[in-house]
PDB file of N, CA and C in Angstrom:
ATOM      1  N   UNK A   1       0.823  -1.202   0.000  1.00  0.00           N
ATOM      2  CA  UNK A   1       0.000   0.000   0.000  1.00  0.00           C
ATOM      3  C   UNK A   1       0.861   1.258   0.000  1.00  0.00           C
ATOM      4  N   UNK A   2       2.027   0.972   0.995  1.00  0.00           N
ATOM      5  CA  UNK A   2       2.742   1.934   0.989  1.00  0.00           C
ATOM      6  C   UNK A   2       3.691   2.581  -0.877  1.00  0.00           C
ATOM      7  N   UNK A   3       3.867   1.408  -1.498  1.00  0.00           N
ATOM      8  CA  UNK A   3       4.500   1.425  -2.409  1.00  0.00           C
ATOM      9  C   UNK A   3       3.199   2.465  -3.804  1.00  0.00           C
ATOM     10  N   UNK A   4       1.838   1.929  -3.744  1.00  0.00           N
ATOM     11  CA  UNK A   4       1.025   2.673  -4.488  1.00  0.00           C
ATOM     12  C   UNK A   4       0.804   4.259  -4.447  1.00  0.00           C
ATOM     13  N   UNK A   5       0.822   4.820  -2.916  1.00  0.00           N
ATOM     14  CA  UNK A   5       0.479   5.626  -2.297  1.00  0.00           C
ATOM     15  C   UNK A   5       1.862   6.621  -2.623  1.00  0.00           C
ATOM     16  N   UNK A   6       3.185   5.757  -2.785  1.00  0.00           N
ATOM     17  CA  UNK A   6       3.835   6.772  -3.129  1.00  0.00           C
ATOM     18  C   UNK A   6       4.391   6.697  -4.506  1.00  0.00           C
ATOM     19  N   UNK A   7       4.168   5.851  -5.370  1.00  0.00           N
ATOM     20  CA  UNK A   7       3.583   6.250  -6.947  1.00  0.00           C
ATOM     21  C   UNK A   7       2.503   7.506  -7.012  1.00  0.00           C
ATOM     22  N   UNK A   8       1.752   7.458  -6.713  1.00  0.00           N
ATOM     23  CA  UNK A   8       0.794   8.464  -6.526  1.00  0.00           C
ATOM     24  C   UNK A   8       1.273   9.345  -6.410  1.00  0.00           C
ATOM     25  N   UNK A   9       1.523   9.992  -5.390  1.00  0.00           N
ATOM     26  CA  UNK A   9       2.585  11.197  -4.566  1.00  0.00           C
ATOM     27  C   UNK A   9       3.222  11.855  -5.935  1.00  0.00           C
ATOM     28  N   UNK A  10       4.305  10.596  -6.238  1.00  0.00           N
ATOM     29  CA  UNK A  10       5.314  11.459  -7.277  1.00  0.00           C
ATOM     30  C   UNK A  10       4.686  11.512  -8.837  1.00  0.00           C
ATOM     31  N   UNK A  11       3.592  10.946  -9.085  1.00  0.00           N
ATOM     32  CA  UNK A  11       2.891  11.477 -10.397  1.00  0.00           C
ATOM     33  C   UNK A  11       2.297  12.428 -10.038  1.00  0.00           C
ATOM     34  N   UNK A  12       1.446  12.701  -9.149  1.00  0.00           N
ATOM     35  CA  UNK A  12       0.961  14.379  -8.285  1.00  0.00           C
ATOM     36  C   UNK A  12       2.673  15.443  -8.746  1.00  0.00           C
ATOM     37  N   UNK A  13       3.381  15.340  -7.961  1.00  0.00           N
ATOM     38  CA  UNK A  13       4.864  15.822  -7.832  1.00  0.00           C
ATOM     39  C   UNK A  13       5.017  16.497  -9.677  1.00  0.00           C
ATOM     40  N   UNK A  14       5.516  15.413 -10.125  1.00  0.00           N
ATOM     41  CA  UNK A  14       5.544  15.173 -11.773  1.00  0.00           C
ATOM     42  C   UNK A  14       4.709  16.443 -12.248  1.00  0.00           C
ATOM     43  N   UNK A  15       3.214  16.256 -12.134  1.00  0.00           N
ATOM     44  CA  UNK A  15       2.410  16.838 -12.891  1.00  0.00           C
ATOM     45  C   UNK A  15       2.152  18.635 -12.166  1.00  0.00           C
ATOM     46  N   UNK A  16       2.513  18.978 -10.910  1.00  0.00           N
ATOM     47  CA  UNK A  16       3.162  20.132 -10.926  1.00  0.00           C
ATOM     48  C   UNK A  16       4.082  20.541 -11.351  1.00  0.00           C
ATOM     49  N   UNK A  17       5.325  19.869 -11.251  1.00  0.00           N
ATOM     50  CA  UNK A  17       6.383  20.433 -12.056  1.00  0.00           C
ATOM     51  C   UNK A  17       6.330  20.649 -13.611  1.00  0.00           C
ATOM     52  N   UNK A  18       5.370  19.722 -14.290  1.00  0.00           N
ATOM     53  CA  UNK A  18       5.830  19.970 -15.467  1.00  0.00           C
ATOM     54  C   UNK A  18       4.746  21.501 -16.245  1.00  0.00           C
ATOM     55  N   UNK A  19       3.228  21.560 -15.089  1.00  0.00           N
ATOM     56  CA  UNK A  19       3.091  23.102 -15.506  1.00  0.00           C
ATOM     57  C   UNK A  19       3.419  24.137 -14.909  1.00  0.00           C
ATOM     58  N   UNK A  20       4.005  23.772 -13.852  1.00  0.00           N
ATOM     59  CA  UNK A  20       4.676  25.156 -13.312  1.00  0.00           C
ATOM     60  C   UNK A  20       5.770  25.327 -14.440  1.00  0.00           C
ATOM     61  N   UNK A  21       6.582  24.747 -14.974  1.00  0.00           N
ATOM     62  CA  UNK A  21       7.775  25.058 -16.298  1.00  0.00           C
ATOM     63  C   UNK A  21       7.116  24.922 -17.296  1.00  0.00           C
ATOM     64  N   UNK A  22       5.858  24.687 -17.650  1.00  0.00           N
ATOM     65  CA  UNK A  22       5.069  25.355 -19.032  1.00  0.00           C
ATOM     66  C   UNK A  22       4.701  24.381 -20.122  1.00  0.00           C
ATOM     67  N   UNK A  23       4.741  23.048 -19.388  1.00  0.00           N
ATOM     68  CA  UNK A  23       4.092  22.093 -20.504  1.00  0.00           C
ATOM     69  C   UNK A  23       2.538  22.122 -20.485  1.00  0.00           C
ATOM     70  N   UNK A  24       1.548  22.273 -21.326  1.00  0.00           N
ATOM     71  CA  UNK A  24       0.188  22.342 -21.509  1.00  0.00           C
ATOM     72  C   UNK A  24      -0.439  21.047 -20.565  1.00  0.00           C
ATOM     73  N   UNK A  25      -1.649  21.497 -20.688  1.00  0.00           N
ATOM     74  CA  UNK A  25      -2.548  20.458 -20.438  1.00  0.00           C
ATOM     75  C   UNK A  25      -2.717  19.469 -21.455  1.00  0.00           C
ATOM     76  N   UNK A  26      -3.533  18.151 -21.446  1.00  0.00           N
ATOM     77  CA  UNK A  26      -3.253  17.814 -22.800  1.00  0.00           C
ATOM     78  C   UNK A  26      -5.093  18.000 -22.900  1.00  0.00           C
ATOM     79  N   UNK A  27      -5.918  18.145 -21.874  1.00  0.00           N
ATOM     80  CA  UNK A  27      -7.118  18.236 -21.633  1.00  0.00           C
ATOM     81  C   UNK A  27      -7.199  19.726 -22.644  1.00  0.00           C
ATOM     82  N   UNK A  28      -8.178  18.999 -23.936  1.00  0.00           N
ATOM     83  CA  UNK A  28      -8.900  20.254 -24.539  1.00  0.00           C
ATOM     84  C   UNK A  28     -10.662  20.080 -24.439  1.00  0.00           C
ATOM     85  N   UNK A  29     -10.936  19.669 -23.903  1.00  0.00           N
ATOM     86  CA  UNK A  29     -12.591  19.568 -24.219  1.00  0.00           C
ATOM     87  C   UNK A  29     -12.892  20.104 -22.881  1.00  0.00           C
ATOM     88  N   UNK A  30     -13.898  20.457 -23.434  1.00  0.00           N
ATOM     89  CA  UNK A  30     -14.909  21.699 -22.327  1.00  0.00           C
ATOM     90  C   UNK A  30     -16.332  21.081 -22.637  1.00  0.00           C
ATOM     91  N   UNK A  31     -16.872  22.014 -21.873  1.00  0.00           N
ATOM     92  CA  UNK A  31     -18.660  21.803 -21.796  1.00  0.00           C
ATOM     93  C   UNK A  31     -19.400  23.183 -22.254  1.00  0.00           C
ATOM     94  N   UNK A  32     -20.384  22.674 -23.280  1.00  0.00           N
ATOM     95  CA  UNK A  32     -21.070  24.233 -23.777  1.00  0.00           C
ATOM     96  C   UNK A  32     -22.497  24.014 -22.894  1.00  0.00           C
ATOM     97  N   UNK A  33     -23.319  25.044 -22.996  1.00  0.00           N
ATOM     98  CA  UNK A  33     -24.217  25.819 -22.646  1.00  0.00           C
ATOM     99  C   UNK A  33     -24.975  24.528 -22.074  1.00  0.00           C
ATOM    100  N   UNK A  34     -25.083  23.399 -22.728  1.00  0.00           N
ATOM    101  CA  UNK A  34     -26.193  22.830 -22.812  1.00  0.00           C
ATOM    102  C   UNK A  34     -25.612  20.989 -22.285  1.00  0.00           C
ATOM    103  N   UNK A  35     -24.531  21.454 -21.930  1.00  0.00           N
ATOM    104  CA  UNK A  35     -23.674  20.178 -21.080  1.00  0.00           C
ATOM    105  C   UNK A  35     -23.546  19.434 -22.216  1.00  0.00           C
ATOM    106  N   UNK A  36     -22.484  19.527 -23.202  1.00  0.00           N
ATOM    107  CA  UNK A  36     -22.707  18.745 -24.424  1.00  0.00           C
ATOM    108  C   UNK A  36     -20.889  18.742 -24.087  1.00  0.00           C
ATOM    109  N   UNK A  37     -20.103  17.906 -24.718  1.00  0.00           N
ATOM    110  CA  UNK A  37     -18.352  17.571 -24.482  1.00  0.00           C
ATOM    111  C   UNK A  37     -18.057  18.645 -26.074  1.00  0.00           C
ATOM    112  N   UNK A  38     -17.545  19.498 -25.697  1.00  0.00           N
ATOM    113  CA  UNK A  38     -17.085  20.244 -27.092  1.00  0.00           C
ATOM    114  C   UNK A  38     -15.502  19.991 -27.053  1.00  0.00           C
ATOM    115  N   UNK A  39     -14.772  20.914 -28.081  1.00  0.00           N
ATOM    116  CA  UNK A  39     -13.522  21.068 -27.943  1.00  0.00           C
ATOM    117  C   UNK A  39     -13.325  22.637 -26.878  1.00  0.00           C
ATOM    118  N   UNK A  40     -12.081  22.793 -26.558  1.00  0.00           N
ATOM    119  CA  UNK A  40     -12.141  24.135 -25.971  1.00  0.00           C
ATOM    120  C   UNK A  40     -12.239  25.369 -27.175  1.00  0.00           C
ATOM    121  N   UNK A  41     -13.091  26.762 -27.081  1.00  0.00           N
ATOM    122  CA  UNK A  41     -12.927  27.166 -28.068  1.00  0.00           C
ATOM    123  C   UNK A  41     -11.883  28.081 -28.323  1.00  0.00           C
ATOM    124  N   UNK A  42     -11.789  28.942 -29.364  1.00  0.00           N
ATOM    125  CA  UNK A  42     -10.529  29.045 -29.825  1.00  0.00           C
ATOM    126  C   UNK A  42      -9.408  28.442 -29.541  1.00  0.00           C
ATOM    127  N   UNK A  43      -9.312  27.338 -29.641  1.00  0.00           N
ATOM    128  CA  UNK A  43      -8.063  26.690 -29.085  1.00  0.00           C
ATOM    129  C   UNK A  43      -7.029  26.283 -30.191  1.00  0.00           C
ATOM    130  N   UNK A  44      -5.724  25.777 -30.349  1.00  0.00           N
ATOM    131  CA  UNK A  44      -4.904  25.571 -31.360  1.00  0.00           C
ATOM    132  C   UNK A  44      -4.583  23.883 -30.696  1.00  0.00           C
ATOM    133  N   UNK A  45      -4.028  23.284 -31.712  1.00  0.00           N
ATOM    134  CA  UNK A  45      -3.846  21.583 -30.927  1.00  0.00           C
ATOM    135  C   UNK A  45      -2.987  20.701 -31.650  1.00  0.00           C
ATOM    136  N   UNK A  46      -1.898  20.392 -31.497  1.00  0.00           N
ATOM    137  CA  UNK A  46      -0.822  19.817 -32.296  1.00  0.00           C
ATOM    138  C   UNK A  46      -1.658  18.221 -32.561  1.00  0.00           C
ATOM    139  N   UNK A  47      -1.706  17.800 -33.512  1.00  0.00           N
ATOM    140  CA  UNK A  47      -2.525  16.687 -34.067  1.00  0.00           C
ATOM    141  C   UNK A  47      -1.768  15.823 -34.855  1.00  0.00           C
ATOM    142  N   UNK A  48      -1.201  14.089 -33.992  1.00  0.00           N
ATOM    143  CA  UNK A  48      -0.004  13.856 -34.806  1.00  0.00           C
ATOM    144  C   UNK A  48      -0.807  12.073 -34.772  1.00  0.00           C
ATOM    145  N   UNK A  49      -0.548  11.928 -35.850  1.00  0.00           N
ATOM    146  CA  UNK A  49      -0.857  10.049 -36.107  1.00  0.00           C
ATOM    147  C   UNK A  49       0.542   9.726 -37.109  1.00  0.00           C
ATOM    148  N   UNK A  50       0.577   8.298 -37.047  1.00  0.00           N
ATOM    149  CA  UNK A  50       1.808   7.503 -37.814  1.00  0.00           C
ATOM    150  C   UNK A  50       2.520   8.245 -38.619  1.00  0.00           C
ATOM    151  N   UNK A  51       0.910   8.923 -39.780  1.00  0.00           N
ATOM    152  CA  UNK A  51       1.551   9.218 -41.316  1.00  0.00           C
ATOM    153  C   UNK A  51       1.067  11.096 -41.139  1.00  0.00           C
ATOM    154  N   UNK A  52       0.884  11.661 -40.473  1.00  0.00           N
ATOM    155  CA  UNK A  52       0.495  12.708 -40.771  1.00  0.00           C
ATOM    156  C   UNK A  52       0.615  13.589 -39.374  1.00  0.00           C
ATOM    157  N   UNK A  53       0.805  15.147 -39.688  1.00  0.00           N
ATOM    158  CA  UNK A  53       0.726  16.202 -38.712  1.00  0.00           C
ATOM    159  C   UNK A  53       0.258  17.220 -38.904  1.00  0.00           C
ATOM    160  N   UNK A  54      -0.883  17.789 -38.121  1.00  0.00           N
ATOM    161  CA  UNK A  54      -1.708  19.464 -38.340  1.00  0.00           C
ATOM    162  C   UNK A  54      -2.172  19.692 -37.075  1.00  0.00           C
ATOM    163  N   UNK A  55      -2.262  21.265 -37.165  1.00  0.00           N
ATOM    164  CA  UNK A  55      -3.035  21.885 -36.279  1.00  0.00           C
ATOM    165  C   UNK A  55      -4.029  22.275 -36.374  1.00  0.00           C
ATOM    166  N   UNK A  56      -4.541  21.623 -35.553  1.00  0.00           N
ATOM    167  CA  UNK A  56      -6.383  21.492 -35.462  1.00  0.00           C
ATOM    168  C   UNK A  56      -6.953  23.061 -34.623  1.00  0.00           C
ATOM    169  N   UNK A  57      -6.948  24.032 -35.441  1.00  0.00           N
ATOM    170  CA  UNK A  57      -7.988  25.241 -35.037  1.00  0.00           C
ATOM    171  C   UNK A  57      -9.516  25.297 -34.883  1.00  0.00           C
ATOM    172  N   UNK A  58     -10.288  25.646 -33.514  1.00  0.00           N
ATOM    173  CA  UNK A  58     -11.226  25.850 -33.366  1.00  0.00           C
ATOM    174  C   UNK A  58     -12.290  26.989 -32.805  1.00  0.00           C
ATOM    175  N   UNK A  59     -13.072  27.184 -33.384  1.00  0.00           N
ATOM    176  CA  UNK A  59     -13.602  28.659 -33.463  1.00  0.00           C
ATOM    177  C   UNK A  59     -14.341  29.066 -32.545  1.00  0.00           C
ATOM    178  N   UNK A  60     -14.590  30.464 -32.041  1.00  0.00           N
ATOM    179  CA  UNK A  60     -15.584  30.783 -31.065  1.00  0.00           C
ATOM    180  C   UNK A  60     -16.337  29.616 -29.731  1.00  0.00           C
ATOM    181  N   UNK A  61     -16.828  28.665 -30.763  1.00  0.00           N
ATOM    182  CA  UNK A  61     -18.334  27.945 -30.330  1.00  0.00           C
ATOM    183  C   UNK A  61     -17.162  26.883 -29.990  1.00  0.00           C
ATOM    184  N   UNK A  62     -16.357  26.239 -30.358  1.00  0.00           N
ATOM    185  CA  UNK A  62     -15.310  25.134 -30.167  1.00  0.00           C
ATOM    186  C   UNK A  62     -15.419  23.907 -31.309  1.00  0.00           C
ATOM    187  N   UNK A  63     -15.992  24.576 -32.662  1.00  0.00           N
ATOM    188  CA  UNK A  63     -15.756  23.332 -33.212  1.00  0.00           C
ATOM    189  C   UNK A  63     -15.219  23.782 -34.394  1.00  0.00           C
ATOM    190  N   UNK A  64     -14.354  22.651 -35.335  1.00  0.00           N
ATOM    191  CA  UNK A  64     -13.494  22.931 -36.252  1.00  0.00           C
ATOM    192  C   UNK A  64     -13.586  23.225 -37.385  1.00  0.00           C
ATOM    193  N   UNK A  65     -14.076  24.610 -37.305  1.00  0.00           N
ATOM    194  CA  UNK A  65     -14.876  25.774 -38.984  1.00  0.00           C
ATOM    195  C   UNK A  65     -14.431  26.631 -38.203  1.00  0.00           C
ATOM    196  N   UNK A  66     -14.886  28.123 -39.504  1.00  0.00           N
ATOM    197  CA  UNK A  66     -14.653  29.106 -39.234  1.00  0.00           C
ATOM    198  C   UNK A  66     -15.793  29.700 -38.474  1.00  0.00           C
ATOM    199  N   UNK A  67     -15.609  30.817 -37.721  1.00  0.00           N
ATOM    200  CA  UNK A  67     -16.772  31.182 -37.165  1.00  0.00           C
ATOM    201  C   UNK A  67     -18.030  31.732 -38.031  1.00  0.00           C
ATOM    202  N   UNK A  68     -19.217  31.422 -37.270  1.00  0.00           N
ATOM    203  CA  UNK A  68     -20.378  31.744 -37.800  1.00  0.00           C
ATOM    204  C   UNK A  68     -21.524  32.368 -37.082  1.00  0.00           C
ATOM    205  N   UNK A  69     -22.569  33.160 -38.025  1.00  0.00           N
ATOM    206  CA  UNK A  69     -23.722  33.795 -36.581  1.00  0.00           C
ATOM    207  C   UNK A  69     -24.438  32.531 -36.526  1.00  0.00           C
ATOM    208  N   UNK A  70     -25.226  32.581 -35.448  1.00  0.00           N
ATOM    209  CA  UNK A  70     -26.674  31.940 -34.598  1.00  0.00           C
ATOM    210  C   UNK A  70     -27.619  31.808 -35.531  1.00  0.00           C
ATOM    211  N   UNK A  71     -28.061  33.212 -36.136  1.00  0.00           N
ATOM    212  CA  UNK A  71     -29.008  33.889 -36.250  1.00  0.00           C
ATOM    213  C   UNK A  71     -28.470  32.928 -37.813  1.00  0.00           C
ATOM    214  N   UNK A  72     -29.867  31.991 -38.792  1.00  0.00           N
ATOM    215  CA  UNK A  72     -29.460  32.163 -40.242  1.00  0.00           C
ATOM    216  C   UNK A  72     -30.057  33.091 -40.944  1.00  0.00           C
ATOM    217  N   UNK A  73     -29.300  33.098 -41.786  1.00  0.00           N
ATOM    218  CA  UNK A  73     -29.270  34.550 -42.769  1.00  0.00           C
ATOM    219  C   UNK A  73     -30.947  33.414 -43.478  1.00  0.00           C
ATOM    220  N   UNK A  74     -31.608  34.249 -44.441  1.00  0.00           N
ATOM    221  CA  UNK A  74     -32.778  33.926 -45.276  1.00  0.00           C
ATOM    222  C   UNK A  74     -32.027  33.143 -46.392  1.00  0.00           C
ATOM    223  N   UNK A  75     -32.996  31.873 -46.572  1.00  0.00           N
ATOM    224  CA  UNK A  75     -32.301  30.756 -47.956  1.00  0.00           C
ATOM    225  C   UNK A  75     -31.499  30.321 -47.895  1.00  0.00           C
ATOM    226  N   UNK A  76     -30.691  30.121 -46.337  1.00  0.00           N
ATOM    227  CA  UNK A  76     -29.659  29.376 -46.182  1.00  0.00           C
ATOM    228  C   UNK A  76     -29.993  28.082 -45.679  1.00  0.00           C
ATOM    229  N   UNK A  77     -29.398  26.740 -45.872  1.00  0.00           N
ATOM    230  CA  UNK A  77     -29.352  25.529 -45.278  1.00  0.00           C
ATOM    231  C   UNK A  77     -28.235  25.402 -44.659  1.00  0.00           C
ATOM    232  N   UNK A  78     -28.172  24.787 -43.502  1.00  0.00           N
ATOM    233  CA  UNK A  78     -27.385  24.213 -42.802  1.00  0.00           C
ATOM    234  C   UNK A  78     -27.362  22.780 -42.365  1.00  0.00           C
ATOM    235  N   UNK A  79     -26.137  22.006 -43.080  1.00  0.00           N
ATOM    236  CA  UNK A  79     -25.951  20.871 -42.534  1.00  0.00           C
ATOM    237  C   UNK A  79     -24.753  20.225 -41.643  1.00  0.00           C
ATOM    238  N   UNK A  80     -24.927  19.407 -40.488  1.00  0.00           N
ATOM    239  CA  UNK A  80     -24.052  18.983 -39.642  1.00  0.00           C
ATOM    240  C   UNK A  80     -24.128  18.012 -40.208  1.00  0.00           C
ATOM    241  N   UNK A  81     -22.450  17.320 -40.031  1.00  0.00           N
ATOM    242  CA  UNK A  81     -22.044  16.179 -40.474  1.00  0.00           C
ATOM    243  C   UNK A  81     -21.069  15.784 -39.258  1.00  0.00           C
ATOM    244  N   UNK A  82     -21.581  14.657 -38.577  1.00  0.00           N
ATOM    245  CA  UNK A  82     -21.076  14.032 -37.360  1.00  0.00           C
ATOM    246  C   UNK A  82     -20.205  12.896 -37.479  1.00  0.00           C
ATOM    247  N   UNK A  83     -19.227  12.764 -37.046  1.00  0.00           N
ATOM    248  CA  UNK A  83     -18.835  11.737 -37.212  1.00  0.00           C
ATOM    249  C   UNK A  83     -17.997  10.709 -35.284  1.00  0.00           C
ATOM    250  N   UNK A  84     -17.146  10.258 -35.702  1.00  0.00           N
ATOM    251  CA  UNK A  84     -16.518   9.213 -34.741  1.00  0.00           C
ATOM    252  C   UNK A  84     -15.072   9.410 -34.753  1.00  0.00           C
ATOM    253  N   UNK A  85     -14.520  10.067 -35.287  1.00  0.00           N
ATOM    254  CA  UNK A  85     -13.033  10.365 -35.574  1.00  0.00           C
ATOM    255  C   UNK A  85     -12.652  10.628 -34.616  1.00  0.00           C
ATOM    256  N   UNK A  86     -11.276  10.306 -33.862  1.00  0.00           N
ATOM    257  CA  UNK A  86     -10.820  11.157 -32.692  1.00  0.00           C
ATOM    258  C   UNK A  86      -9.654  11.209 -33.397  1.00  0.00           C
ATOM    259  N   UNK A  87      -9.132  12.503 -33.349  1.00  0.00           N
ATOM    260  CA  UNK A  87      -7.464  12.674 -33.258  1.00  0.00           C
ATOM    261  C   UNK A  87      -6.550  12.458 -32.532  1.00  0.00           C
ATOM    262  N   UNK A  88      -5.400  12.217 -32.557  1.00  0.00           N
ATOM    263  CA  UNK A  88      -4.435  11.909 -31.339  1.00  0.00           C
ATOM    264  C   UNK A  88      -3.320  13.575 -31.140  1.00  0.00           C
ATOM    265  N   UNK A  89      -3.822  14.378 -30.199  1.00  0.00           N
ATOM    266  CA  UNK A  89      -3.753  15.491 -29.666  1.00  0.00           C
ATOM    267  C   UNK A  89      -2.505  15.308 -28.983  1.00  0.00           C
ATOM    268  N   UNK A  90      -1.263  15.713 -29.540  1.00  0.00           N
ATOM    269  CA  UNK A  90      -0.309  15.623 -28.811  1.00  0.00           C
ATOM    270  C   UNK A  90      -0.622  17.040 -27.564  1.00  0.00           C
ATOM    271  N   UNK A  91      -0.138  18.081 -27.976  1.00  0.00           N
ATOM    272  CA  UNK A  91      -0.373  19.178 -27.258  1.00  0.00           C
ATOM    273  C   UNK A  91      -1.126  20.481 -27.405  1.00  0.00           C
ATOM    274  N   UNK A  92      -1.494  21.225 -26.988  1.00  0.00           N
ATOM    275  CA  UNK A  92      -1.949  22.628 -27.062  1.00  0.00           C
ATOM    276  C   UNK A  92      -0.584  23.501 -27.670  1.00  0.00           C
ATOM    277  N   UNK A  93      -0.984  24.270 -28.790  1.00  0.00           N
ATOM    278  CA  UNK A  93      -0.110  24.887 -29.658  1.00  0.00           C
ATOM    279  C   UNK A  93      -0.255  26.717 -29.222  1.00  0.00           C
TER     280      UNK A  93
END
C-alpha cells in the first residue's frame, strides 16, 4: 500500500512540475451551454498520427470551422455532419 500511495505522490509531484515550467494540459474539451463535451474554443492543438501532422484550429463555439452567426441569414441551409473520428492530440499549440 505503501508502495502505491507513493507512486501516486510522485505522479501528483511530476504533474506540478511539469506546468509550473510550461508544458500544456493535454485536456482540450470543455462543456457548452447545454452540457454537451465540445472542444475548448478558440483553441490551437498539435494533431499527430503515424503518417500525418496538423493543427487542429477551433472557433468561437469550439468546433473545427470558421466562425459563424446563430441567427441564419434567409435561404440558407445548414448541414451537420457528425462523425466518430478522434485525433491523437499531442499538445496545445
Amino acid at each position: 500500500m505503501k508502495i502505491i500511495g507513493g507512486i501516486a505522490i510522485a505522479f501528483i509531484i511530476v504533474e506540478i512540475v511539469l506546468r509550473i515550467i510550461g508544458f500544456p494540459s493535454l485536456n482540450t474539451n470543455t462543456y457548452d451551454k447545454n452540457n454537451l463535451v465540445i472542444f475548448k474554443p478558440n483553441g490551437q492543438f498539435l494533431v499527430k498520427d503515424r503518417c500525418y501532422s496538423n493543427t487542429l484550429v477551433t472557433n468561437s463555439m469550439g468546433f473545427h470551422s470558421e466562425n459563424f452567426s446563430i441567427e441564419k441569414p434567409a435561404n440558407t441551409f445548414r448541414i451537420v455532419i457528425l462523425g466518430d473520428s478522434s485525433p491523437k492530440i499531442v499538445h496545445s499549440v
